[in-house]
PDB file of N, CA and C in Angstrom:
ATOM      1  N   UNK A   1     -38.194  43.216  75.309  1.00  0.00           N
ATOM      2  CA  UNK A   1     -38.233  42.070  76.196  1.00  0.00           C
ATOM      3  C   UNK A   1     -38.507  40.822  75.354  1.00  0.00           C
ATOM      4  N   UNK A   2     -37.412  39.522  75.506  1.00  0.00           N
ATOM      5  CA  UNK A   2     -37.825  38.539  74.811  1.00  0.00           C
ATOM      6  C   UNK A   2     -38.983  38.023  75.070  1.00  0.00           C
ATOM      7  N   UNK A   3     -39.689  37.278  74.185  1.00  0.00           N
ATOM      8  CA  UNK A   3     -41.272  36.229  74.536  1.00  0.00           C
ATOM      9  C   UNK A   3     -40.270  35.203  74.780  1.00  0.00           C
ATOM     10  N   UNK A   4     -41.210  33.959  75.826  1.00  0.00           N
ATOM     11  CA  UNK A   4     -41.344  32.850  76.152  1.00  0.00           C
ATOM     12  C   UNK A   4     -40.384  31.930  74.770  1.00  0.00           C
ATOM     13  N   UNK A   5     -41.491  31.879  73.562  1.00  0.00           N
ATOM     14  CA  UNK A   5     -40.627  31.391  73.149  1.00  0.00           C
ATOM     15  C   UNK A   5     -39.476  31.943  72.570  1.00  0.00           C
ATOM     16  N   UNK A   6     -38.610  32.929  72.129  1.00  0.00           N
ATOM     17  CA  UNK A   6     -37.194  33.246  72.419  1.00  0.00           C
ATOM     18  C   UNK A   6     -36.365  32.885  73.555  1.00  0.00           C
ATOM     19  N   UNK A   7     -36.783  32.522  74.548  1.00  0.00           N
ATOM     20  CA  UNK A   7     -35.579  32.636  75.515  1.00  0.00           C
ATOM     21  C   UNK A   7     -35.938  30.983  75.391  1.00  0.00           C
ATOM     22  N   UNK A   8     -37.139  30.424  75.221  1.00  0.00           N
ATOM     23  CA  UNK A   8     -36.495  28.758  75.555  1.00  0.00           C
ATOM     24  C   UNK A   8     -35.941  28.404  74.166  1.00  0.00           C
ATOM     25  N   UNK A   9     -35.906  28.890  72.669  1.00  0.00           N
ATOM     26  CA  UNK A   9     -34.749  28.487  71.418  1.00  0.00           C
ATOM     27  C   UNK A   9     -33.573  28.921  72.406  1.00  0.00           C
ATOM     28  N   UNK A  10     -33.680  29.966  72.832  1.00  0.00           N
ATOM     29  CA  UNK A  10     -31.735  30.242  73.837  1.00  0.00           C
ATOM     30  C   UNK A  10     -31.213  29.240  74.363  1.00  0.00           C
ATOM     31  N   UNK A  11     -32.361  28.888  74.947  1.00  0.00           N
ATOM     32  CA  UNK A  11     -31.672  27.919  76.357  1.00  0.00           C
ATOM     33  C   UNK A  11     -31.789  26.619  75.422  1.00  0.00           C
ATOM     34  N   UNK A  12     -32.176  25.952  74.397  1.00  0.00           N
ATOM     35  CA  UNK A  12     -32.414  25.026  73.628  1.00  0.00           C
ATOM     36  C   UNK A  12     -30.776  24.950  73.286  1.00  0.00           C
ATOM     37  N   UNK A  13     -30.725  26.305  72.311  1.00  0.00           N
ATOM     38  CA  UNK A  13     -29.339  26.169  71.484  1.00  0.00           C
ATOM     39  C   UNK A  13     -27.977  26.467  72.502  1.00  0.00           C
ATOM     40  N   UNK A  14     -28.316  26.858  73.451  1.00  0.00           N
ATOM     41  CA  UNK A  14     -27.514  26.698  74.573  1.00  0.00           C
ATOM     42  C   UNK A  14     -26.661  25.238  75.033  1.00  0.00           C
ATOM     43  N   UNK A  15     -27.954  24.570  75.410  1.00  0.00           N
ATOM     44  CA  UNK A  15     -27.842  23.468  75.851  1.00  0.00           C
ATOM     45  C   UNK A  15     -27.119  22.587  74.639  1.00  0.00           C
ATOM     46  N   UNK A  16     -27.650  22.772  73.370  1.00  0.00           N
ATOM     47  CA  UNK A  16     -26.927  21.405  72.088  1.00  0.00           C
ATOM     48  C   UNK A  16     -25.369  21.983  72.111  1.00  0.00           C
ATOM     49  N   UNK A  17     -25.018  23.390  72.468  1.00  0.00           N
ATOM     50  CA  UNK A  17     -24.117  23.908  71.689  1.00  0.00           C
ATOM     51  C   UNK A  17     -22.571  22.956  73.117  1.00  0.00           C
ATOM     52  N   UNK A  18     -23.563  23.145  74.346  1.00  0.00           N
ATOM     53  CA  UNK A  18     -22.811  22.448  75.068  1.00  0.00           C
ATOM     54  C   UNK A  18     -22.728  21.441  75.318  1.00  0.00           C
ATOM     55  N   UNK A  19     -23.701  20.052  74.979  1.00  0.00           N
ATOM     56  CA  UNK A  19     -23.630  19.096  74.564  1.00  0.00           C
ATOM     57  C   UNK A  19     -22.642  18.831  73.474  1.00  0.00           C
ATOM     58  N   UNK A  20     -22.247  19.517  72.446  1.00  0.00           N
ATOM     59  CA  UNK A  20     -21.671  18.938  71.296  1.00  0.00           C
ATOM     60  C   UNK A  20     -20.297  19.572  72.060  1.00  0.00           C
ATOM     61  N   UNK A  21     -20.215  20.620  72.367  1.00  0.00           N
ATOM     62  CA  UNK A  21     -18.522  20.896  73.660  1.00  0.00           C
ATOM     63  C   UNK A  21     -18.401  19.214  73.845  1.00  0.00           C
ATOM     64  N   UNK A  22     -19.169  18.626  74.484  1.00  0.00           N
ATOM     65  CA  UNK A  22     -18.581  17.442  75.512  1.00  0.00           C
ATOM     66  C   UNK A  22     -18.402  16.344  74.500  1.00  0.00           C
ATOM     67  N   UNK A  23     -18.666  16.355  73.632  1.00  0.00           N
ATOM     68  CA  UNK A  23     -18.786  15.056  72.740  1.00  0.00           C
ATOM     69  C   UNK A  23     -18.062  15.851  71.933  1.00  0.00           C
ATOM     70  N   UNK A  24     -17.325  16.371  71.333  1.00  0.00           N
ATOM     71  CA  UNK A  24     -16.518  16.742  70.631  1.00  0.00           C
ATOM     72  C   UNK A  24     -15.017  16.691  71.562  1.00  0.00           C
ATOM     73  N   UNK A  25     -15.080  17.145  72.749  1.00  0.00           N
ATOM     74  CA  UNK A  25     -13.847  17.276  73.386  1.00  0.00           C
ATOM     75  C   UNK A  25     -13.283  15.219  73.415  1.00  0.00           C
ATOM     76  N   UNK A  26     -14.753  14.498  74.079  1.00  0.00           N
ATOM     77  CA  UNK A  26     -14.438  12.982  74.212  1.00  0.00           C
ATOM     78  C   UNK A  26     -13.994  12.659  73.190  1.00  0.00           C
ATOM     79  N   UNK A  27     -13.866  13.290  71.560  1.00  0.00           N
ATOM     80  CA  UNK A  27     -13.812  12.479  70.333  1.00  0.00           C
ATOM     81  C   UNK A  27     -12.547  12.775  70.217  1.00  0.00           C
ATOM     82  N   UNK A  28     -11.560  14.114  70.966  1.00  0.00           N
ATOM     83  CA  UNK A  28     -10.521  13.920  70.074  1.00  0.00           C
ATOM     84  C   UNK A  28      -9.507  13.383  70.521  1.00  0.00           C
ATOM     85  N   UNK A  29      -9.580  12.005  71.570  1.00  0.00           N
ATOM     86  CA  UNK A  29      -8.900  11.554  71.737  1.00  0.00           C
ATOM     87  C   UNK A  29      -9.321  10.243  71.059  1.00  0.00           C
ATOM     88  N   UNK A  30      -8.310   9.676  70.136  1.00  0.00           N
ATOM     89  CA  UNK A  30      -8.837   8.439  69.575  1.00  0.00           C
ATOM     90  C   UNK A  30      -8.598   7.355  70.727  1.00  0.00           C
ATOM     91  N   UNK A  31      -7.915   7.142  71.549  1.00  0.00           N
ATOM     92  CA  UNK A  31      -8.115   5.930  72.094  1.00  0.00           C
ATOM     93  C   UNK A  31      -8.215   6.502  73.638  1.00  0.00           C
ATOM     94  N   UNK A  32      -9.574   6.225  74.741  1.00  0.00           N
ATOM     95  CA  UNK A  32      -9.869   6.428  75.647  1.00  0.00           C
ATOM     96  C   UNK A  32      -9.059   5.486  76.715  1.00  0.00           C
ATOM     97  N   UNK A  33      -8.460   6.426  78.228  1.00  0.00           N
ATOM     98  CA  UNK A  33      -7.458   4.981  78.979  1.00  0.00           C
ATOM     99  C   UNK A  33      -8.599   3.735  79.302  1.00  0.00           C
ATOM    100  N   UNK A  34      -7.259   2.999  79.730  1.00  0.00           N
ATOM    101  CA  UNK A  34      -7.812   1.608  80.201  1.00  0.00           C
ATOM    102  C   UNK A  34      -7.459   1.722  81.540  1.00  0.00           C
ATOM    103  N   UNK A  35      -8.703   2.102  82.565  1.00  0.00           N
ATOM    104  CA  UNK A  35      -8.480   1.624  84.071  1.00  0.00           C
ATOM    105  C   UNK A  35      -8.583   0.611  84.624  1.00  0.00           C
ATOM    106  N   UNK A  36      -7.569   0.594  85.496  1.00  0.00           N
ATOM    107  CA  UNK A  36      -7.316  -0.622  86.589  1.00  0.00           C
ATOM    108  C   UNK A  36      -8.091  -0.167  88.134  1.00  0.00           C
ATOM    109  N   UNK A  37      -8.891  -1.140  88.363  1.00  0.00           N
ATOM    110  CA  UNK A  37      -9.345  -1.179  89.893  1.00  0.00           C
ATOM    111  C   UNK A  37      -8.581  -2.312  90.325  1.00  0.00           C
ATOM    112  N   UNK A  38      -8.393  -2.015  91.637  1.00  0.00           N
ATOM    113  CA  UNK A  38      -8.425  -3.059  92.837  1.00  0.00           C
ATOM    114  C   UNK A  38      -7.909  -2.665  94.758  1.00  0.00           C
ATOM    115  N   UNK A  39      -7.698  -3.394  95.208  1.00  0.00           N
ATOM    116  CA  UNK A  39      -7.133  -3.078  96.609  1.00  0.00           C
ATOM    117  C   UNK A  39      -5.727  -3.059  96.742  1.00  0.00           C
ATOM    118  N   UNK A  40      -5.393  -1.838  97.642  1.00  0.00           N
ATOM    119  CA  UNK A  40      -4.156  -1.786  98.227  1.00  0.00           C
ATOM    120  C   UNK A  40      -4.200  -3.103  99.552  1.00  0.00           C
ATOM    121  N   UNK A  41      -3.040  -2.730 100.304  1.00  0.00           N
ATOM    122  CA  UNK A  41      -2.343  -3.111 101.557  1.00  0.00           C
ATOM    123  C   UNK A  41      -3.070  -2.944 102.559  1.00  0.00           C
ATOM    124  N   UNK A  42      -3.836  -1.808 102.257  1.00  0.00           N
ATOM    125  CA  UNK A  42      -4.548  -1.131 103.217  1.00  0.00           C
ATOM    126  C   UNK A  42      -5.897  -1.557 103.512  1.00  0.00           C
ATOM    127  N   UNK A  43      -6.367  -1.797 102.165  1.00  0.00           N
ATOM    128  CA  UNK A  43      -7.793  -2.042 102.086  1.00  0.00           C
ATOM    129  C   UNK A  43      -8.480  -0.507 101.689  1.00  0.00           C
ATOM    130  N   UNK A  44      -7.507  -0.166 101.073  1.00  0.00           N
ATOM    131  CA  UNK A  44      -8.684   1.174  99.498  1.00  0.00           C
ATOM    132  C   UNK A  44      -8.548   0.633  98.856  1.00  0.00           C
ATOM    133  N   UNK A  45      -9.373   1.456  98.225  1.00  0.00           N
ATOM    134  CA  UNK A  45      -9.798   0.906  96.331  1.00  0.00           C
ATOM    135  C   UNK A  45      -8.692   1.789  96.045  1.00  0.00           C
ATOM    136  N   UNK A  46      -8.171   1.379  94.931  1.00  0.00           N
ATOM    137  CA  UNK A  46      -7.212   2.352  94.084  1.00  0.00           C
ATOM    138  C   UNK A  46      -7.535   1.903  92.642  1.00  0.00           C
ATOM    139  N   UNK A  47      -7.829   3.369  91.882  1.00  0.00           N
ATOM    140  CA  UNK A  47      -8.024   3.337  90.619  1.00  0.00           C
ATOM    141  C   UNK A  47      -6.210   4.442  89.722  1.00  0.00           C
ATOM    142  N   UNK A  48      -5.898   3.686  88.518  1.00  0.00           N
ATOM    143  CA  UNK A  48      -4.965   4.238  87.731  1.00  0.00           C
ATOM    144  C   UNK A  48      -5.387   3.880  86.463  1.00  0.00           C
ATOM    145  N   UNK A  49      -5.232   4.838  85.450  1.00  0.00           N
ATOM    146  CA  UNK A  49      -4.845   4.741  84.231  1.00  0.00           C
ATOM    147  C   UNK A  49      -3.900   3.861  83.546  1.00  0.00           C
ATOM    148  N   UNK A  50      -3.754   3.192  82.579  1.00  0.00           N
ATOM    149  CA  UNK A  50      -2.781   2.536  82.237  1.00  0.00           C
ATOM    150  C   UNK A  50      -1.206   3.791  82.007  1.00  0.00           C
ATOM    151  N   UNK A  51      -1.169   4.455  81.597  1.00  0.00           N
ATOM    152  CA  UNK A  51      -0.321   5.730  82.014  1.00  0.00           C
ATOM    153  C   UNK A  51       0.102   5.657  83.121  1.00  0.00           C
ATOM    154  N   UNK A  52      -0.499   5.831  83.931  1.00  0.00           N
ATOM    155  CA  UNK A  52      -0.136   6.204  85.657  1.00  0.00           C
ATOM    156  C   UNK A  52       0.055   7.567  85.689  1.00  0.00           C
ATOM    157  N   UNK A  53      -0.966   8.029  84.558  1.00  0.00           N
ATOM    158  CA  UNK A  53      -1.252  10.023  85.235  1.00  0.00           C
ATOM    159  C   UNK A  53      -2.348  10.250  85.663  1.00  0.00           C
ATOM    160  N   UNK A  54      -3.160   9.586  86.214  1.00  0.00           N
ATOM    161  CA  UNK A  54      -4.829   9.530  86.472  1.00  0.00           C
ATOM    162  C   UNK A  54      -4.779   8.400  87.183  1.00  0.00           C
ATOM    163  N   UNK A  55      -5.565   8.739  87.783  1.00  0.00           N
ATOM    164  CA  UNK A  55      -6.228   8.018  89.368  1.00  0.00           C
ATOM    165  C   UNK A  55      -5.930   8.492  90.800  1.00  0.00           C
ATOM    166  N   UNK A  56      -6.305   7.215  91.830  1.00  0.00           N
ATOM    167  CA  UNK A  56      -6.850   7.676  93.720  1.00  0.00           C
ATOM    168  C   UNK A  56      -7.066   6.807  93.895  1.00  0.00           C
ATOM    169  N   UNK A  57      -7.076   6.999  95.187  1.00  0.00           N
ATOM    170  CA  UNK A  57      -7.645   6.293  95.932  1.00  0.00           C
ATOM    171  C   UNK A  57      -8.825   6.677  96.851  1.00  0.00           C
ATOM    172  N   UNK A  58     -10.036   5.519  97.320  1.00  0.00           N
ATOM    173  CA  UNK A  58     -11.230   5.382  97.765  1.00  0.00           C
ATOM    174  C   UNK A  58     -11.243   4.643  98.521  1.00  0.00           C
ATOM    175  N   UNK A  59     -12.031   5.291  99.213  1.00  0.00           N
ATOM    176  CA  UNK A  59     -12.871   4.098 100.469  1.00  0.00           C
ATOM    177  C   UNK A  59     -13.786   3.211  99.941  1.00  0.00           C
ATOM    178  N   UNK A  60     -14.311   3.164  99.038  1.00  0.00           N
ATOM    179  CA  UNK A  60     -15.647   1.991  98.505  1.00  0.00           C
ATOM    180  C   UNK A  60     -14.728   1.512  96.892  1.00  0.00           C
ATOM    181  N   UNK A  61     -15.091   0.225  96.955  1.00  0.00           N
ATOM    182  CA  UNK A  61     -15.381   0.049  95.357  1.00  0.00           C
ATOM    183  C   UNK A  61     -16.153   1.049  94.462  1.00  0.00           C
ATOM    184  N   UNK A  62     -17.477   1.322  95.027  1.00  0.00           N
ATOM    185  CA  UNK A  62     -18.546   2.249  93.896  1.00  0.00           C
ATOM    186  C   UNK A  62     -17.832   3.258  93.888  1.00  0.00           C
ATOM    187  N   UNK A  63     -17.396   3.845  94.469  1.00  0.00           N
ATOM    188  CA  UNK A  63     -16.742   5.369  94.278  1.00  0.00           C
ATOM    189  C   UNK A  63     -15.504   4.946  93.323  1.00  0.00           C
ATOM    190  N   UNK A  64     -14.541   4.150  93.785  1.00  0.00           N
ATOM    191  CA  UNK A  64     -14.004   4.089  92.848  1.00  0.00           C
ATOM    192  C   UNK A  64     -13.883   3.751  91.272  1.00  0.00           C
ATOM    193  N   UNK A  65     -15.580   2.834  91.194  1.00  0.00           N
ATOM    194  CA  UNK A  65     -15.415   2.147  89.832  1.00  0.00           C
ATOM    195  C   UNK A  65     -16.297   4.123  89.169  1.00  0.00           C
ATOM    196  N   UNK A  66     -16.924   4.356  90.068  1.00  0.00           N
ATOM    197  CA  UNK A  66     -17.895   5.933  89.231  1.00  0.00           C
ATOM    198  C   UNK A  66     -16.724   6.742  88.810  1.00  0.00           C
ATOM    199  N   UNK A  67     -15.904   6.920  89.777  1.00  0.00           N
ATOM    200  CA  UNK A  67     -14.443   7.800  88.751  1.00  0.00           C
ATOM    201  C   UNK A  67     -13.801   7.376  87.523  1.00  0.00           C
ATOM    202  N   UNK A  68     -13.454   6.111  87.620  1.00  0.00           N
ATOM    203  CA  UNK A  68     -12.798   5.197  86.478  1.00  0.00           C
ATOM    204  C   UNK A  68     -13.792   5.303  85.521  1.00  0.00           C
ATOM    205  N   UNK A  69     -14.953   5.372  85.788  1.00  0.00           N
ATOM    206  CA  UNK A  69     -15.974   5.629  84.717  1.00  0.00           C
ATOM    207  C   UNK A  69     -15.842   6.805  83.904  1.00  0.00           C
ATOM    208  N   UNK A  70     -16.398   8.006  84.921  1.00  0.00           N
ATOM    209  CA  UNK A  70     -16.275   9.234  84.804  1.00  0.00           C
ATOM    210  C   UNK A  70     -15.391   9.483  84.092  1.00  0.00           C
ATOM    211  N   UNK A  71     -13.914   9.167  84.089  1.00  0.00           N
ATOM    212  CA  UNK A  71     -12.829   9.589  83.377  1.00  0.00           C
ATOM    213  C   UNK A  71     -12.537   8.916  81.969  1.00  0.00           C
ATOM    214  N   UNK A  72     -13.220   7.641  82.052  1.00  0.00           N
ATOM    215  CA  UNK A  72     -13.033   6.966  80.606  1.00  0.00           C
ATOM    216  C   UNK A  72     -14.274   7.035  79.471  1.00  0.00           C
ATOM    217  N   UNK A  73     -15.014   8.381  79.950  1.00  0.00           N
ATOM    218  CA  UNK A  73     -16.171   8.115  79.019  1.00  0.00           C
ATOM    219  C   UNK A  73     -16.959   7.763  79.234  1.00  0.00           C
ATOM    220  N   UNK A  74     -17.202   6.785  80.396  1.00  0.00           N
ATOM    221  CA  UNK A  74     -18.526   5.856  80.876  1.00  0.00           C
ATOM    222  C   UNK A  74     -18.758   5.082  79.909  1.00  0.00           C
ATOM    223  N   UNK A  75     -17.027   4.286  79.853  1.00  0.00           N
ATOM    224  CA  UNK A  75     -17.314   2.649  78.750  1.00  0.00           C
ATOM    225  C   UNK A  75     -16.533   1.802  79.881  1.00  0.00           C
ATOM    226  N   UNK A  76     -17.582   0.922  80.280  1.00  0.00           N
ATOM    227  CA  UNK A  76     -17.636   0.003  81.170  1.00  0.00           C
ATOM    228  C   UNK A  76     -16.441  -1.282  80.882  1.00  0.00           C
ATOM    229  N   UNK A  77     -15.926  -1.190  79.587  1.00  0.00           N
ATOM    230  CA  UNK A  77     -15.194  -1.941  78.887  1.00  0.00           C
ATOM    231  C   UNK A  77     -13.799  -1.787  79.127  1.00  0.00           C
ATOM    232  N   UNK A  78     -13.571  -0.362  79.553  1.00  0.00           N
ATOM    233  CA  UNK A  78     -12.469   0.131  79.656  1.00  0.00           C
ATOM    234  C   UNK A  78     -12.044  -0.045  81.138  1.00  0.00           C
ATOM    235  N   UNK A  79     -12.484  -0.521  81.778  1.00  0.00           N
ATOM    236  CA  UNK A  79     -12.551  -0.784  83.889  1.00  0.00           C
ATOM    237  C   UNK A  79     -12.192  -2.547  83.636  1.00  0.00           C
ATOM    238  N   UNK A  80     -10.812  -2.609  84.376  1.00  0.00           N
ATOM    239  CA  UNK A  80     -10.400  -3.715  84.974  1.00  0.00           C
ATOM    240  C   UNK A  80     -10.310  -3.929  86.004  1.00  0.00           C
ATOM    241  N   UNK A  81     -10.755  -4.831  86.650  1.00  0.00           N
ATOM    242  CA  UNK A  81     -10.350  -5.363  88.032  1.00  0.00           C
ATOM    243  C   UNK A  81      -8.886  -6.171  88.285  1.00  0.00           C
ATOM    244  N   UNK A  82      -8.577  -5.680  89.390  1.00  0.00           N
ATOM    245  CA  UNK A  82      -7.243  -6.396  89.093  1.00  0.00           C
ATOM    246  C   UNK A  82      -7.516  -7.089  90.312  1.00  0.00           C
ATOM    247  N   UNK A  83      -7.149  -8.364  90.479  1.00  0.00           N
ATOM    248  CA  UNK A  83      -7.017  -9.869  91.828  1.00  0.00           C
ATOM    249  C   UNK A  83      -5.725  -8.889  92.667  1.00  0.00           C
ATOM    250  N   UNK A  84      -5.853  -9.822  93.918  1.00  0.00           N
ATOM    251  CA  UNK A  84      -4.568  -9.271  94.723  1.00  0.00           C
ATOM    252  C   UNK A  84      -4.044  -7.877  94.874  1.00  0.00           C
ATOM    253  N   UNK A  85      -2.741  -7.588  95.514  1.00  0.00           N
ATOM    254  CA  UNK A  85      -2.911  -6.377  96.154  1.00  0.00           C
ATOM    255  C   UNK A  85      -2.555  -5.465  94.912  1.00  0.00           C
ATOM    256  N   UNK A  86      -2.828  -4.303  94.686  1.00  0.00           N
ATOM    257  CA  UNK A  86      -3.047  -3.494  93.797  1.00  0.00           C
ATOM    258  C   UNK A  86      -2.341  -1.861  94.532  1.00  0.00           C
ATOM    259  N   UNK A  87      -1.378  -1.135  94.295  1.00  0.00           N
ATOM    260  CA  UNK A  87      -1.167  -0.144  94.855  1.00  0.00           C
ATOM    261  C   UNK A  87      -0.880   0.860  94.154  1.00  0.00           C
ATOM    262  N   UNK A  88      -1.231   1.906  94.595  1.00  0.00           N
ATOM    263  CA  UNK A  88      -1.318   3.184  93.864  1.00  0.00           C
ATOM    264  C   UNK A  88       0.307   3.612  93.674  1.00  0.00           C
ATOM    265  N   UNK A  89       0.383   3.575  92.249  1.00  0.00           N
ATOM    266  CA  UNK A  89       2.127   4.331  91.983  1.00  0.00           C
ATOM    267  C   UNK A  89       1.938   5.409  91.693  1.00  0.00           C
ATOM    268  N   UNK A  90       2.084   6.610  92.620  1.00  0.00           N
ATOM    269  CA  UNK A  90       2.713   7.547  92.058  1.00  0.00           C
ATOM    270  C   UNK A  90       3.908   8.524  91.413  1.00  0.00           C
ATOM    271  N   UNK A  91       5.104   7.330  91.578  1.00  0.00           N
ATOM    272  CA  UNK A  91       6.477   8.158  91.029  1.00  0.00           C
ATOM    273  C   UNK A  91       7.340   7.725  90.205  1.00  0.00           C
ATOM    274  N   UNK A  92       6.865   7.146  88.986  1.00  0.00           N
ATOM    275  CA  UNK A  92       6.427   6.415  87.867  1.00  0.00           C
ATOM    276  C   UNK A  92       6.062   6.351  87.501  1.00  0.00           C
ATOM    277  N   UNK A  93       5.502   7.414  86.969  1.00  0.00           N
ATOM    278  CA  UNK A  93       3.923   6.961  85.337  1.00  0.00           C
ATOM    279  C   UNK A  93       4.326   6.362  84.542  1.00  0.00           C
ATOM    280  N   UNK A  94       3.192   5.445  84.199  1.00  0.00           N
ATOM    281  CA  UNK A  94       3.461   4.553  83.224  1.00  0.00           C
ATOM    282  C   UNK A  94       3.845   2.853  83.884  1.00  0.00           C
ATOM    283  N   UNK A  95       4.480   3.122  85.083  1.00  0.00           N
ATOM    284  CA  UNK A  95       4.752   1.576  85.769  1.00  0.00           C
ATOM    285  C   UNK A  95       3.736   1.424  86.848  1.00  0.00           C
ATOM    286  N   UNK A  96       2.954   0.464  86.818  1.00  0.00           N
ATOM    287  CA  UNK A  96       1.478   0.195  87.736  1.00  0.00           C
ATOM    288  C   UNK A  96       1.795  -0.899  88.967  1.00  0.00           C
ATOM    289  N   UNK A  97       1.432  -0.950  89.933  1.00  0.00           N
ATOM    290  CA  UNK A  97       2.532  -2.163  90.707  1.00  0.00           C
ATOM    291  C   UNK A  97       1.458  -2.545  91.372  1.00  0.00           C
ATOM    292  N   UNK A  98       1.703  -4.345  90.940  1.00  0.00           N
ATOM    293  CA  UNK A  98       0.871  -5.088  91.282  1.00  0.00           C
ATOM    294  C   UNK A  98       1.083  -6.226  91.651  1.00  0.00           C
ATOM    295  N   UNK A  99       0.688  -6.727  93.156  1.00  0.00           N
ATOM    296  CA  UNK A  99       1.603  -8.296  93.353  1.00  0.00           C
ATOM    297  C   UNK A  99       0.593  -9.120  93.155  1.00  0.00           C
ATOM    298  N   UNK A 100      -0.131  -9.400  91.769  1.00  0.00           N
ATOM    299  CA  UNK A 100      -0.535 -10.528  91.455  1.00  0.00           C
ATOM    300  C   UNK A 100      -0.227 -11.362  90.184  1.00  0.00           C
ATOM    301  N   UNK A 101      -0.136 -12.491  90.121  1.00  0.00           N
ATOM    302  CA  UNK A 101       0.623 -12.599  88.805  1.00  0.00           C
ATOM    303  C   UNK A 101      -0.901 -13.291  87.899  1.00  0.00           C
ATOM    304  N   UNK A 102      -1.841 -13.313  88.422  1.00  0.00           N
ATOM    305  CA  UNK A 102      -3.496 -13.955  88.323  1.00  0.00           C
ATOM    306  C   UNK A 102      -4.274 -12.748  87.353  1.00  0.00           C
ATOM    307  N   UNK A 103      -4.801 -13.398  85.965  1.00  0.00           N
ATOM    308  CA  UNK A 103      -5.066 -12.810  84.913  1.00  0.00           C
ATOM    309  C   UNK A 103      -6.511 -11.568  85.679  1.00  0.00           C
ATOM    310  N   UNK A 104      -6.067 -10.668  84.952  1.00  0.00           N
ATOM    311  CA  UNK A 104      -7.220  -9.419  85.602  1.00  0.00           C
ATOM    312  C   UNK A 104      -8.440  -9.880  84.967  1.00  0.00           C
ATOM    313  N   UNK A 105      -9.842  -9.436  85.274  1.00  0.00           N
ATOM    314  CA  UNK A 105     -10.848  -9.615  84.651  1.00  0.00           C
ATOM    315  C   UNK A 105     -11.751  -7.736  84.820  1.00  0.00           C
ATOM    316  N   UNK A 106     -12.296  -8.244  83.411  1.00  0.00           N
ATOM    317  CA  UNK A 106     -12.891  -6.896  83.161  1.00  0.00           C
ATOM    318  C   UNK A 106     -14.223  -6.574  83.831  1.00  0.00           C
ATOM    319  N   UNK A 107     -14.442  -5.500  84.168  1.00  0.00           N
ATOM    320  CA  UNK A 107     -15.927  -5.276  84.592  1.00  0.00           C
ATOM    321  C   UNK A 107     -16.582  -4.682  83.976  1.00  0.00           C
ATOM    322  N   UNK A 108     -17.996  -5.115  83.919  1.00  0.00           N
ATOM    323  CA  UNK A 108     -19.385  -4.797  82.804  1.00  0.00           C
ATOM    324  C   UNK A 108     -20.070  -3.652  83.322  1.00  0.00           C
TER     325      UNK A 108
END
């Protein structure tokens, strides 16, 4: 039967071994996307990738800016807001459709 301390080095080296999983998987992409927030037609939030293979749509801003997060790493740098109506493309990746012609601003 293990002692006390054996099983918490387990759960210690457990825990780093899956910590370094997640930070190793985030590293091997050298450049993390750049998301776009803003509103549809409708009045959702719609979040996309600069790609247009990632994203949704939401009922709140917060939900939508915590995904855009979630998916870019949680770099706040990488979340744009976009002015005007903003709509989710899905049959086109890569083309984002947006009727504003008003410079986006980034969110912190």
């Amino acid at each position: 039967m293990p002692t006390k301390a054996a099983m918490s080095n387990q759960q210690s080296l457990r825990r780093s071994s899956h910590e370094e999983h997640r930070t190793s998987r985030a590293c091997k992409c050298s450049k993390q996307p750049l998301f776009r927030i803003g509103k549809d037609r409708r009045g959702h939030w719609v979040v996309q990738d600069e790609s247009g293979l990632c994203g949704g749509l939401f009922v709140d801003r917060a939900q939508a800016l915590k995904f855009a997060m979630f998916e870019n790493g949680n770099r706040p740098q990488a979340v744009v807001m976009v002015p005007g109506v903003f709509e989710l493309n899905i049959n086109q990746p890569g083309r984002i459709s947006s009727n504003s012609n008003a410079p986006q601003k980034q969110v912190a």
